[in-house]
C-alpha atoms as a PDB file:
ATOM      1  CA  UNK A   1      -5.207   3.015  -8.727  1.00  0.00           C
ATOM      2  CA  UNK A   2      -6.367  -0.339  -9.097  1.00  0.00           C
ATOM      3  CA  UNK A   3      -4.730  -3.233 -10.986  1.00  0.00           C
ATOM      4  CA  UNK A   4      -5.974  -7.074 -12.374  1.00  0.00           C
ATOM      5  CA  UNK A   5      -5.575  -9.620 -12.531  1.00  0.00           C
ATOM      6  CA  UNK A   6      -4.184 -10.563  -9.377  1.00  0.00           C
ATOM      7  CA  UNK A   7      -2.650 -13.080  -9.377  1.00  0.00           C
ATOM      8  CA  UNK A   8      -1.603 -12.573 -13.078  1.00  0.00           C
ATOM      9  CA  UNK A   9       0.607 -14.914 -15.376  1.00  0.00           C
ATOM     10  CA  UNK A  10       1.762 -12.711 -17.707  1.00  0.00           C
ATOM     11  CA  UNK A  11       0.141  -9.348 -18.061  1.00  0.00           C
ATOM     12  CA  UNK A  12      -1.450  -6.729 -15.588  1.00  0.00           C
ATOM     13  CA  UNK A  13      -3.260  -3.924 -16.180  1.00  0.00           C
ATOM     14  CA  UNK A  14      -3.307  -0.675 -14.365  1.00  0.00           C
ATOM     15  CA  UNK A  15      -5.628   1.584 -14.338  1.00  0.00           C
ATOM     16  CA  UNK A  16      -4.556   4.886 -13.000  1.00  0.00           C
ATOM     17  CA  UNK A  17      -6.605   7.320 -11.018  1.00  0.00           C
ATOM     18  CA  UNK A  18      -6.816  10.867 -12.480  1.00  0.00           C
ATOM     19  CA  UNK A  19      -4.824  11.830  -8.803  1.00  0.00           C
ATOM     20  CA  UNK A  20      -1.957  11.385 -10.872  1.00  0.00           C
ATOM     21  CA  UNK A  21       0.110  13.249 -13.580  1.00  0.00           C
ATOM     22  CA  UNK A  22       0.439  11.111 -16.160  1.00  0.00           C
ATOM     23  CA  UNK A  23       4.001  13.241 -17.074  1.00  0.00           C
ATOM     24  CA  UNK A  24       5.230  12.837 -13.736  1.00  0.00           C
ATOM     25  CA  UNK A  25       4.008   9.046 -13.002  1.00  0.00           C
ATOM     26  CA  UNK A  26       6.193   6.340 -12.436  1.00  0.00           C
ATOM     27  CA  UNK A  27       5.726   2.395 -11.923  1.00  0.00           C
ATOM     28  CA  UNK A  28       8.188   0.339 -10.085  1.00  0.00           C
ATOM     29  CA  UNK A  29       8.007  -3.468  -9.857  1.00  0.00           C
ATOM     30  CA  UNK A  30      10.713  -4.560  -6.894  1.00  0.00           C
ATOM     31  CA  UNK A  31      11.071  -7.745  -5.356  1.00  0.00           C
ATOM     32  CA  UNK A  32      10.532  -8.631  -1.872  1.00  0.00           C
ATOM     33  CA  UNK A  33      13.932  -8.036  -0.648  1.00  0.00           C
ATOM     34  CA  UNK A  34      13.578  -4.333  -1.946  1.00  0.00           C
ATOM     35  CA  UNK A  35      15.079  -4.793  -5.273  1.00  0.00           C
ATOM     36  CA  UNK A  36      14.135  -2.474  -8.091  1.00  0.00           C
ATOM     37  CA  UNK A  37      13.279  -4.650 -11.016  1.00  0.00           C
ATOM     38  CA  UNK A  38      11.540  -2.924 -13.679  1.00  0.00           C
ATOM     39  CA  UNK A  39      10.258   0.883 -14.432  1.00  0.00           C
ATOM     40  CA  UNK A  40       7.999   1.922 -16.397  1.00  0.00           C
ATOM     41  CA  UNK A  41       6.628   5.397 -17.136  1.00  0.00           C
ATOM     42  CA  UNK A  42       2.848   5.036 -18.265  1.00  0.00           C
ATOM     43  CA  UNK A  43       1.381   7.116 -21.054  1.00  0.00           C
ATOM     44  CA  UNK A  44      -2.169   6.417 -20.604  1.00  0.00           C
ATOM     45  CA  UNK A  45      -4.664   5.641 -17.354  1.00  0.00           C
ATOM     46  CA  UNK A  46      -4.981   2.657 -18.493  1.00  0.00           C
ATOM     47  CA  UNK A  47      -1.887   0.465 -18.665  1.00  0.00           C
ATOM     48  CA  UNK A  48      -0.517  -2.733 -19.585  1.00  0.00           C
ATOM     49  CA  UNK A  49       2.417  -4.035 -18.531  1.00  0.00           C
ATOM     50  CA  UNK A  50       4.294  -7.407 -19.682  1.00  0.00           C
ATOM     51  CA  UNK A  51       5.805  -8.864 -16.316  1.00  0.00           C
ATOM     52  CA  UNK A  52       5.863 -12.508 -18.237  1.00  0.00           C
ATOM     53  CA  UNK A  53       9.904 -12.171 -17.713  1.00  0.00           C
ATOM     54  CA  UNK A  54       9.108 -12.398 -13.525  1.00  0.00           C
ATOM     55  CA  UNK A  55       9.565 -15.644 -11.998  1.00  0.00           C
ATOM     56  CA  UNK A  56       6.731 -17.260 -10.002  1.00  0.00           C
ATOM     57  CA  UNK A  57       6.295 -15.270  -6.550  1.00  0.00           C
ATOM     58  CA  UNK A  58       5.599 -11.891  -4.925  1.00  0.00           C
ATOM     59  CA  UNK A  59       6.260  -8.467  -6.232  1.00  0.00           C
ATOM     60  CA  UNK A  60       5.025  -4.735  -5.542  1.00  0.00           C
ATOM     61  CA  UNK A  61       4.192  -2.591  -7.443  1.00  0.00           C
ATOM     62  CA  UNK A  62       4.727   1.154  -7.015  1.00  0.00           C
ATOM     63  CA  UNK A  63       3.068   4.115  -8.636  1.00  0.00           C
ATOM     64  CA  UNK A  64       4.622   7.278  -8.093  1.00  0.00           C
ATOM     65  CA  UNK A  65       4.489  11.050  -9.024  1.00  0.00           C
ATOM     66  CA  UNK A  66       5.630  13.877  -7.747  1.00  0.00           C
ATOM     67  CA  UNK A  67       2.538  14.114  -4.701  1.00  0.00           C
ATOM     68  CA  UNK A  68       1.371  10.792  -4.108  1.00  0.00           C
ATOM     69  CA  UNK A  69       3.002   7.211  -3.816  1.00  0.00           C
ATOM     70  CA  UNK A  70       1.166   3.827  -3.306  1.00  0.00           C
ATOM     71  CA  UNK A  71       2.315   0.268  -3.483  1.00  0.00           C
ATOM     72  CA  UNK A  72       0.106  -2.714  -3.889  1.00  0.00           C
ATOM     73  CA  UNK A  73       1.435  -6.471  -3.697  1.00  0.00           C
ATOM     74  CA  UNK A  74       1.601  -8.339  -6.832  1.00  0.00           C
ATOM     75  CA  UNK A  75       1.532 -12.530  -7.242  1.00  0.00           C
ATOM     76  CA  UNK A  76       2.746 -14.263 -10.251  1.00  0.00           C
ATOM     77  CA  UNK A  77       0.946 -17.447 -10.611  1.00  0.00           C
END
């Protein structure tokens, strides 16, 4: 998957890779520390998500399904 901008200020987009099931997908946002912040269960490839609540700082973000995980790190500007 790849996602923009990054860094963001308010909204990223994802766009998923046809690798995953869109039924089965899940995104996680956690903090550095390992916190779960936000989840969000996409129902398109291409996604946008409102992270404008976040604080300044870095994040990952998770995609998941039920065969293939992958985090990238997020900065909020």
């Amino acid at each position: 998957f790849s996602i923009f901008p990054n860094p963001y200020s308010d909204n990223i987009t994802i766009q998923l890779s046809n690798d995953f099931n869109l039924s089965e997908t899940k995104i996680f946002i956690t903090n550095n520390l390992g916190q779960l912040l936000f989840t969000f269960y996409p129902n398109n490839y291409n996604q946008l998500l409102n992270l404008s609540l976040l604080a300044s700082g870095m994040y990952f973000l998770t995609v998941q399904d039920n065969l293939t995980k992958k985090t990238i790190k997020i900065i909020k500007q």
